[in-house]
Protein backbone atom coordinates (compact mmCIF):
# COMPACT_ATOMS: atom_id res chain seq x y z
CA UNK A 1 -7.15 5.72 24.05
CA UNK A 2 -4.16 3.95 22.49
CA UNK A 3 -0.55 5.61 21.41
CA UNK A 4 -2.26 5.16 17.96
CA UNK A 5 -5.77 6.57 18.55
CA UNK A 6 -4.08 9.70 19.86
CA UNK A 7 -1.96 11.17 17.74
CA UNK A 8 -4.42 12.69 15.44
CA UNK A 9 -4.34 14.76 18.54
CA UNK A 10 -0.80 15.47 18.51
CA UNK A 11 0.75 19.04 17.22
CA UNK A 12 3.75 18.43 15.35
CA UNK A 13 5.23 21.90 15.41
CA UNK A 14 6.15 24.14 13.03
CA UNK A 15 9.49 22.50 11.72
CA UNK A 16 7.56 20.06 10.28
CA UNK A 17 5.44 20.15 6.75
CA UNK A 18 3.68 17.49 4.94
CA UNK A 19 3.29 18.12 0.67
CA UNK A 20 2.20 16.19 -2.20
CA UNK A 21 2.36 15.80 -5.61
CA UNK A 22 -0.65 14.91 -7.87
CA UNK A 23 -0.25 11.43 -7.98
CA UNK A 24 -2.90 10.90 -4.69
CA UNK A 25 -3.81 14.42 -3.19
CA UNK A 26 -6.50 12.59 -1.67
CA UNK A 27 -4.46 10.38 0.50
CA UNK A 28 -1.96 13.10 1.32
CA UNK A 29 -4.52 15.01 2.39
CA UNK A 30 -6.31 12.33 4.81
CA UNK A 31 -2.60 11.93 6.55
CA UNK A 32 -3.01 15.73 7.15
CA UNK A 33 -5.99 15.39 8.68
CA UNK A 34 -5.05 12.61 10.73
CA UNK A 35 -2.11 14.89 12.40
CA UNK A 36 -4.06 17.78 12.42
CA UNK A 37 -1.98 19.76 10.27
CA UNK A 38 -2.49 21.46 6.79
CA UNK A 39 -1.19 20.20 3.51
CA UNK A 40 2.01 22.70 2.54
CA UNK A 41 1.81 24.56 -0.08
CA UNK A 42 3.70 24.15 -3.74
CA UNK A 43 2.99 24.53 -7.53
CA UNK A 44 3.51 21.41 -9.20
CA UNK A 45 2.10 21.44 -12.89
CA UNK A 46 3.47 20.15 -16.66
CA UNK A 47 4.32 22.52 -19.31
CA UNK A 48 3.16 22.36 -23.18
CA UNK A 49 6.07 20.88 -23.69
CA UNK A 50 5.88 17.84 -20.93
CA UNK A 51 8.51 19.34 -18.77
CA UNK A 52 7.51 19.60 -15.17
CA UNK A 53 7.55 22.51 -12.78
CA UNK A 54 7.98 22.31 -9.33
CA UNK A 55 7.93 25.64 -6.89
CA UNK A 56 7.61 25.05 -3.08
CA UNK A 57 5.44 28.30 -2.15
CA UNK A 58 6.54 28.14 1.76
CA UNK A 59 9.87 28.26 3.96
CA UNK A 60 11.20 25.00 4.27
CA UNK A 61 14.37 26.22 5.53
CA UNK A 62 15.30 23.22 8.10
CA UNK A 63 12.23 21.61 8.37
CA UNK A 64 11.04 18.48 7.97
CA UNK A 65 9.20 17.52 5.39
CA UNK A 66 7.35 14.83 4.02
CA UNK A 67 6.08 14.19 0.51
CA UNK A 68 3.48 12.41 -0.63
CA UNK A 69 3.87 11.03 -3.78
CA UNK A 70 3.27 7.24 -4.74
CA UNK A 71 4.74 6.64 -8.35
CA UNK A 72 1.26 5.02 -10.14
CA UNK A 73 -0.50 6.04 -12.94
CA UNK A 74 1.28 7.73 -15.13
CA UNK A 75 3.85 5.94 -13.59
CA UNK A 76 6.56 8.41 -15.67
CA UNK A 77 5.60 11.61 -15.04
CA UNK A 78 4.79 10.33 -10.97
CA UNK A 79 8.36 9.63 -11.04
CA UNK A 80 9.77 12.66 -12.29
CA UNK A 81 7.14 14.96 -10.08
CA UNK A 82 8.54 13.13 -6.60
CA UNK A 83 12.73 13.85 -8.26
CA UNK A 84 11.80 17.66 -9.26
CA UNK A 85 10.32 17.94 -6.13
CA UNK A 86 12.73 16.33 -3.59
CA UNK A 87 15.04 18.46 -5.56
CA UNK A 88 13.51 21.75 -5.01
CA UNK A 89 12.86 20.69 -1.14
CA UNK A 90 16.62 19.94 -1.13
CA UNK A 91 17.84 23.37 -3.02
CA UNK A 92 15.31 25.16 -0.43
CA UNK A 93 17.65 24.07 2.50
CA UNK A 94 14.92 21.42 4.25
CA UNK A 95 16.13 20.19 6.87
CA UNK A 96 15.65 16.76 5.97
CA UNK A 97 13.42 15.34 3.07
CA UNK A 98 11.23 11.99 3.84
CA UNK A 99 10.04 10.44 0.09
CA UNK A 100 6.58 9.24 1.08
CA UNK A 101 6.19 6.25 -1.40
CA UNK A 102 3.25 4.30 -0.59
CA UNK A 103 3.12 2.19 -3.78
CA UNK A 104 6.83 1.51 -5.33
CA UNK A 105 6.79 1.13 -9.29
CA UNK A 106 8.88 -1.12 -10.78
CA UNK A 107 8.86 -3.47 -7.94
CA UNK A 108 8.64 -6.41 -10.03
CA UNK A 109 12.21 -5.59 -12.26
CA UNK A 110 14.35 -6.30 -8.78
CA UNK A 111 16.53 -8.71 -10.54
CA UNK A 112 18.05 -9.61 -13.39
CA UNK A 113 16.68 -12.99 -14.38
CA UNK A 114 17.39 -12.85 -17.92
CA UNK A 115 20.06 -11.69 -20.46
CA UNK A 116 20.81 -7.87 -21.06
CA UNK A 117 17.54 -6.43 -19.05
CA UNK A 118 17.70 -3.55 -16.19
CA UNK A 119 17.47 -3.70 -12.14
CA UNK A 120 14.88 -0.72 -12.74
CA UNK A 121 13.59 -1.48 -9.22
CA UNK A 122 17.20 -0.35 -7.92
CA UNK A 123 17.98 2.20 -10.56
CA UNK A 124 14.28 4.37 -9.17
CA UNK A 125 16.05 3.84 -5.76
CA UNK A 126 19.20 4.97 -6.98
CA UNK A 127 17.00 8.64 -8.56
CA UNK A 128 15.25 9.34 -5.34
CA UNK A 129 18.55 8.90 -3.42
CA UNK A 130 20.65 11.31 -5.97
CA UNK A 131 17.48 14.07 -6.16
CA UNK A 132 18.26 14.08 -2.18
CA UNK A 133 15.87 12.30 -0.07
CA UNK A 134 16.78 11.68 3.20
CA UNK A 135 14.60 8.92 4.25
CA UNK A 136 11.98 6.35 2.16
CA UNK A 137 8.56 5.22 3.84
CA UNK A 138 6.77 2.89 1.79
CA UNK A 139 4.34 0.26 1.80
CA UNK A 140 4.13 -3.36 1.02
CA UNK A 141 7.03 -3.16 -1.69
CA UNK A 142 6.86 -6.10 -4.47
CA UNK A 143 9.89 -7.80 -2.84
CA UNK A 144 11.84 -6.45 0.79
CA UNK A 145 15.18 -7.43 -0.94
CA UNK A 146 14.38 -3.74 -2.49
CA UNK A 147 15.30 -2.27 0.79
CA UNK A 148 18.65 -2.80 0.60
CA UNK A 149 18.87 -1.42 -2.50
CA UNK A 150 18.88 2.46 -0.99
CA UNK A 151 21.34 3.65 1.49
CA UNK A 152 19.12 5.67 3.16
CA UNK A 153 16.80 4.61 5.77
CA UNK A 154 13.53 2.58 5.13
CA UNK A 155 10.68 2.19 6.53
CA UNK A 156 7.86 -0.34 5.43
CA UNK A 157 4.37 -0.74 6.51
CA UNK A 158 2.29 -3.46 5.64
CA UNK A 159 -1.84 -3.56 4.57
CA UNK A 160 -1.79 -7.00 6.24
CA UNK A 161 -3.11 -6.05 9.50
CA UNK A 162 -5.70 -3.40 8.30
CA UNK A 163 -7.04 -6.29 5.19
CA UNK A 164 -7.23 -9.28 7.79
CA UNK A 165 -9.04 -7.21 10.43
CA UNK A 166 -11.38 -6.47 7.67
CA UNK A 167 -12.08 -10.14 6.97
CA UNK A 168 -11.98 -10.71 10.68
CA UNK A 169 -14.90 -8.50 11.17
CA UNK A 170 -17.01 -10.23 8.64
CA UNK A 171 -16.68 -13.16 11.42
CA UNK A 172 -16.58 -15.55 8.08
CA UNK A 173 -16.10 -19.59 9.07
CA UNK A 174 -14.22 -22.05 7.22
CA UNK A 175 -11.86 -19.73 5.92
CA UNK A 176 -8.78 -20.51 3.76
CA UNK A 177 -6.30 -17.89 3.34
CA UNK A 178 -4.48 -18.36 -0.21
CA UNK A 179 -1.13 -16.93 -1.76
CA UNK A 180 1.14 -17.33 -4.20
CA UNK A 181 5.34 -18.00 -2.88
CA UNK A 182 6.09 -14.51 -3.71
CA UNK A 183 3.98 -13.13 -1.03
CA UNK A 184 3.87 -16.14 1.63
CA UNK A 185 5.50 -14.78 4.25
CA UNK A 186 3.22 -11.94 5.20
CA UNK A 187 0.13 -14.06 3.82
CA UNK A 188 1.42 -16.22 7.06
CA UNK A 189 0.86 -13.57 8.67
CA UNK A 190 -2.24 -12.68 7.55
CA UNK A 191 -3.44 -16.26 8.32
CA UNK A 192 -2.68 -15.95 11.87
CA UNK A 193 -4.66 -13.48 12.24
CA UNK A 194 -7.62 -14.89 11.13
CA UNK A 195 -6.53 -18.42 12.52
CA UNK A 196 -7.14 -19.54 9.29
CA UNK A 197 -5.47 -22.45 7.01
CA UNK A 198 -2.84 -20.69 4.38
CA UNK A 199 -3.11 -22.25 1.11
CA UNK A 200 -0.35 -22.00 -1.75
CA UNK A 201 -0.53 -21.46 -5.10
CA UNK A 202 2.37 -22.39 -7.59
CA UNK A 203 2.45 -20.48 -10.61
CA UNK A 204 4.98 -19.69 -13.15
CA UNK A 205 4.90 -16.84 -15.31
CA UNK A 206 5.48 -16.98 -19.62
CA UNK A 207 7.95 -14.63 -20.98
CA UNK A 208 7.79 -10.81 -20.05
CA UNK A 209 3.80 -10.86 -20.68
CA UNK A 210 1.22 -10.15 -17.93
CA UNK A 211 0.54 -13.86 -17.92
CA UNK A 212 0.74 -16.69 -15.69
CA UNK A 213 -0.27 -20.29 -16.01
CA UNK A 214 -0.81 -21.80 -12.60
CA UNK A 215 0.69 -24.98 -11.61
CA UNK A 216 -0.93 -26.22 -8.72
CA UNK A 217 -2.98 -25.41 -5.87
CA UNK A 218 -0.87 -26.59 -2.39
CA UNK A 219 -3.19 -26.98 0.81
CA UNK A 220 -6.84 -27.99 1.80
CA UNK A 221 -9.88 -25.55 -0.15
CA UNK A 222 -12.05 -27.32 -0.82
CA UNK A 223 -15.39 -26.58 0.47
CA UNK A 224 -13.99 -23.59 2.00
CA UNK A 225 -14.29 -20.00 1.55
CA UNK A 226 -11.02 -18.67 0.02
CA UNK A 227 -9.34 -15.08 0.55
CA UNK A 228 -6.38 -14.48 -1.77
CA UNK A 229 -4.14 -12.20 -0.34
CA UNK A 230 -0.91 -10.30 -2.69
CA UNK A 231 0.89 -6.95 -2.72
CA UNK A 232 -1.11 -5.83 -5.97
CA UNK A 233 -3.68 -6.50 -8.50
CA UNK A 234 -2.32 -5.59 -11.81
CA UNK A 235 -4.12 -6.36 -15.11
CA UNK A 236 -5.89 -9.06 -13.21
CA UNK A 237 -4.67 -12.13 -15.12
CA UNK A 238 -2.89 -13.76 -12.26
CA UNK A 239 -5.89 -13.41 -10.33
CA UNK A 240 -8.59 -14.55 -12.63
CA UNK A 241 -6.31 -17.86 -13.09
CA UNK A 242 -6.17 -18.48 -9.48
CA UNK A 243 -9.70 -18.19 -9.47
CA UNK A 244 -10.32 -20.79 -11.72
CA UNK A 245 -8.16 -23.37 -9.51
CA UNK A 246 -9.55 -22.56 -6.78
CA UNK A 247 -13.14 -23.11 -8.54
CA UNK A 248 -11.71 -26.25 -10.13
CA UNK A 249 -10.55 -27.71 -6.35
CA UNK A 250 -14.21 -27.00 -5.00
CA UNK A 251 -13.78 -23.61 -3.34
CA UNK A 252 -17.21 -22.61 -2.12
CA UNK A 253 -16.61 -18.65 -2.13
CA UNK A 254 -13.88 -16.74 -3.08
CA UNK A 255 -12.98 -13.32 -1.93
CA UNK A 256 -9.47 -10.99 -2.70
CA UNK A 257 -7.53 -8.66 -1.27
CA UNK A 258 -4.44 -6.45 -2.01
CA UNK A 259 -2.33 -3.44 -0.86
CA UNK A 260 -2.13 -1.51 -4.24
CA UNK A 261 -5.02 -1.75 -6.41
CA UNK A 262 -3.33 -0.97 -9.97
CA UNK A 263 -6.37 -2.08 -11.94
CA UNK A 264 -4.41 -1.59 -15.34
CA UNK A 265 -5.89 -2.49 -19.07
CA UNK A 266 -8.85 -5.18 -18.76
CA UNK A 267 -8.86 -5.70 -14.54
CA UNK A 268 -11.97 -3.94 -13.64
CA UNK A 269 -13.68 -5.96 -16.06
CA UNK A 270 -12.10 -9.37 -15.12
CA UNK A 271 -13.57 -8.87 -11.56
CA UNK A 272 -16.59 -7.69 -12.38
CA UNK A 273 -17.46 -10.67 -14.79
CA UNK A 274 -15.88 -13.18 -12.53
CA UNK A 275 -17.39 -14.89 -9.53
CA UNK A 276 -15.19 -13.21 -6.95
CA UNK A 277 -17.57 -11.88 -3.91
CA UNK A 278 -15.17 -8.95 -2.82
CA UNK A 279 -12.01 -7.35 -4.07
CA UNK A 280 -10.36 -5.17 -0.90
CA UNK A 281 -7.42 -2.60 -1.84
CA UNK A 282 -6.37 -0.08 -0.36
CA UNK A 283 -6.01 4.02 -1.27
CA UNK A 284 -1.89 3.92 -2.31
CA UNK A 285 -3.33 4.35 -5.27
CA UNK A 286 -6.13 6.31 -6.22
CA UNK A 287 -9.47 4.62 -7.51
CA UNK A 288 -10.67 6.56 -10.68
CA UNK A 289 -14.59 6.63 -11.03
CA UNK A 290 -14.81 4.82 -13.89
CA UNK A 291 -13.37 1.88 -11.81
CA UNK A 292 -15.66 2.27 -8.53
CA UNK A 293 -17.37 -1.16 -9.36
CA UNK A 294 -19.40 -2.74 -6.23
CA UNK A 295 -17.78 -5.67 -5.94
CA UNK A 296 -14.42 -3.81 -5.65
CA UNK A 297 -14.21 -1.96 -1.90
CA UNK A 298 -11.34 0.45 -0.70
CA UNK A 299 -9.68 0.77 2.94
CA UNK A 300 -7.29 3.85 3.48
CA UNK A 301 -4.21 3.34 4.66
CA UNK A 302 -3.94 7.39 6.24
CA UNK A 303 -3.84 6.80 9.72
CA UNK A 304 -1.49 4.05 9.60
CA UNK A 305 0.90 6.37 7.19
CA UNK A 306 0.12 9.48 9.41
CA UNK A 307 1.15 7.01 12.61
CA UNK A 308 4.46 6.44 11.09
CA UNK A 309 5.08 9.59 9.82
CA UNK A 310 4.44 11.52 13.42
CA UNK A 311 6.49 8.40 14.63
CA UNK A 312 9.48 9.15 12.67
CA UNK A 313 9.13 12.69 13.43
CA UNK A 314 9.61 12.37 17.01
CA UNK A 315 12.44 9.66 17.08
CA UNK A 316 9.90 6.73 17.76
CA UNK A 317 9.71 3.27 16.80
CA UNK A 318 7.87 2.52 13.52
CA UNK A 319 8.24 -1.16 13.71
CA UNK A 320 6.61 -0.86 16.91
CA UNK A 321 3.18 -0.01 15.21
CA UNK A 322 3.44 -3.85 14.05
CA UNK A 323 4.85 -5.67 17.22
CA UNK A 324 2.64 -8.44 18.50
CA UNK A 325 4.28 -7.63 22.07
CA UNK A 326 3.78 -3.68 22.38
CA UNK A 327 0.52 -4.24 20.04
CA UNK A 328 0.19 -0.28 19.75
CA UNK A 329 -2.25 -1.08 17.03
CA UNK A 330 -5.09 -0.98 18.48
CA UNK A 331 -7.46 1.39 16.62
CA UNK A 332 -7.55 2.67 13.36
CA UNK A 333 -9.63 4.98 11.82
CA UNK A 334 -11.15 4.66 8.38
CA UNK A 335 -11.83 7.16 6.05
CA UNK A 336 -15.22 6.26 3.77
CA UNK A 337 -17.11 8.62 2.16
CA UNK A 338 -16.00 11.28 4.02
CA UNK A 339 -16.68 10.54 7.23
CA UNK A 340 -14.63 8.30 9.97
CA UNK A 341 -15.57 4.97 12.16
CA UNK A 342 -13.65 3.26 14.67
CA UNK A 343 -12.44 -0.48 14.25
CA UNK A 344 -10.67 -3.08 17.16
CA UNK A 345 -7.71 -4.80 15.34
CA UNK A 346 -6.68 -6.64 18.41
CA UNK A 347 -6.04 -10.21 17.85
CA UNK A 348 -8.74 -11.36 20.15
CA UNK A 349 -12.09 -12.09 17.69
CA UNK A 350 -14.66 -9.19 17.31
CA UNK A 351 -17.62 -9.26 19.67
CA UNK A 352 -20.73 -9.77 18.06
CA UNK A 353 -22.75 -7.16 16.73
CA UNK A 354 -19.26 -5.09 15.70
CA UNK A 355 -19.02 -6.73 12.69
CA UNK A 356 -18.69 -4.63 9.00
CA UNK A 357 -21.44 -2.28 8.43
């Protein structure tokens, strides 16, 4: 079994505790039961008034501790239940505090490109730094410059291995993996692994409105079947208008995937009425029933946050999880429905008959 396959197996002592606010209990507590340990107690609830309460119910007296707590929907009061709490894990003498952030809001304000607006993207990192985090591990942020926005350490994962070994299991010919600029360095990536074609799409955004109007479409697709790969699906816009290029250049199937599925406003709908086969996300943020559609599936990222997390624990490598040399990722477990499966993400193609269920 690999360095990654067996640390679900792996006690992580007693100076260490794992918490969450109610932005994704869910997630927070699949990482627990990847390490095998128990999700730590606290009260974390909103007065009549809106102000938030935060009381950590064990002794956290130089541990460390991890909390969960991606700031999505409600995006506000996310990001004032991960400052209360960081600040009540830092006035109860942790030992040191890790903000678990697996989807970063605000990602897209990480400049100023126009007169008299906010950095908001640094001014969040700015808040968790002040509340008293020690440490940020995040995934897939909108743009990496926003690492060097904190002064603490960073650490950030990527969806692109877990999304492509997805596709990759399919065993799907003639594929075409399509991005926008933004995200075409890890869509590279991404294209490798499926020794695929990467396509570009050039697009430039109107005003401060979810809205794009696409430019051009750069690469070979027609005839193909197309993945688009980003960070996030948002309202959907962008990604209904790439659709229609793609359908407009001849793309015989189209398919999507993302790290953070934000579904906001009129997205659910877009995909469901559009001709899109599948939309992959992942669980940073949490799926609400209402938009459990068929056409849209979800892949938890657990294990590979749980990996990190033990990783950091113990002193080890994080980046090593993603080196194409040590290639500790080997196996990852998936959490669906409930119960757990067993997938190869090796770069070698997937024998037959182990292909998605």
């Amino acid at each position: 079994m690999s360095d990654f396959g067996a640390a679900a197996k792996a006690s992580l002592g007693e100076d260490f505790g794992l918490y969450a606010g109610n932005a994704n209990p869910d997630l927070a507590r699949k990482i627990c039961r990847y390490l095998g340990k128990e999700l730590g107690r606290a009260d974390v609830f909103e007065f009549a008034n809106e102000n938030i309460f935060v009381k950590i119910l064990d002794n956290v007296r130089e541990r460390d501790v991890y909390l969960v707590q991606p700031t999505c929907s409600p995006v506000q009061k996310s990001i004032m239940e991960l400052l209360i709490m960081i600040d009540a894990f830092k006035r109860a003498s942790a030992g040191r505090i890790t903000a678990v952030v697996p989807y970063y809001a605000y990602g897209r304000s990480d400049k100023k490109d126009q007169p008299r607006v906010p950095i908001t993207a640094r001014l969040i990192a700015d808040m968790i730094q002040v509340a008293g985090a020690d440490r940020l591990l995040t995934m897939d942020l909108h743009q990496g410059q926003i690492q060097g926005f904190f002064n603490i350490p960073v650490d950030e994962l990527t969806a692109v291995h877990l999304l492509s070994n997805y596709f990759r299991q399919k065993q799907m010919e003639n594929v075409v993996v399509v991005t926008d600029l933004g995200f075409a360095k890890r869509a590279r990536t991404f294209a490798a692994l499926l020794d695929a074609p990467l396509a570009v799409i050039e697009k430039r955004r109107v005003g401060n409105l979810d809205q794009a109007v696409l430019m051009n479409v750069i690469g070979e697709v027609r005839g193909k079947r197309a993945i688009i790969v980003d960070d996030e699906i948002d309202t959907g816009g962008t990604l209904m208008e790439v659709v229609r290029a793609l359908q407009r250049e001849g793309t015989e199937e189209i398919y999507a995937c993302s790290t953070h599925g934000v579904l906001s406003g009129p997205a659910v709908e877009r995909i469901r009425d559009s001709v899109l086969r599948e939309v992959v996300v992942t669980d940073t943020i949490p799926l609400q029933p209402a938009k459990r559609i068929p056409v849209i599936k979800t892949l938890s990222v657990a294990p590979l946050i749980g990996e990190a997390i033990r990783r950091i624990h113990y002193g080890q490598s994080v980046g090593a999880l993603f080196s194409s040399e040590i290639q500790l990722v080997q196996e990852m477990v998936l959490w669906e429905d409930g119960g757990m499966r067993t997938i190869s993400s090796r770069p070698e193609p997937t024998p037959a008959g182990a292909g998605n269920p």
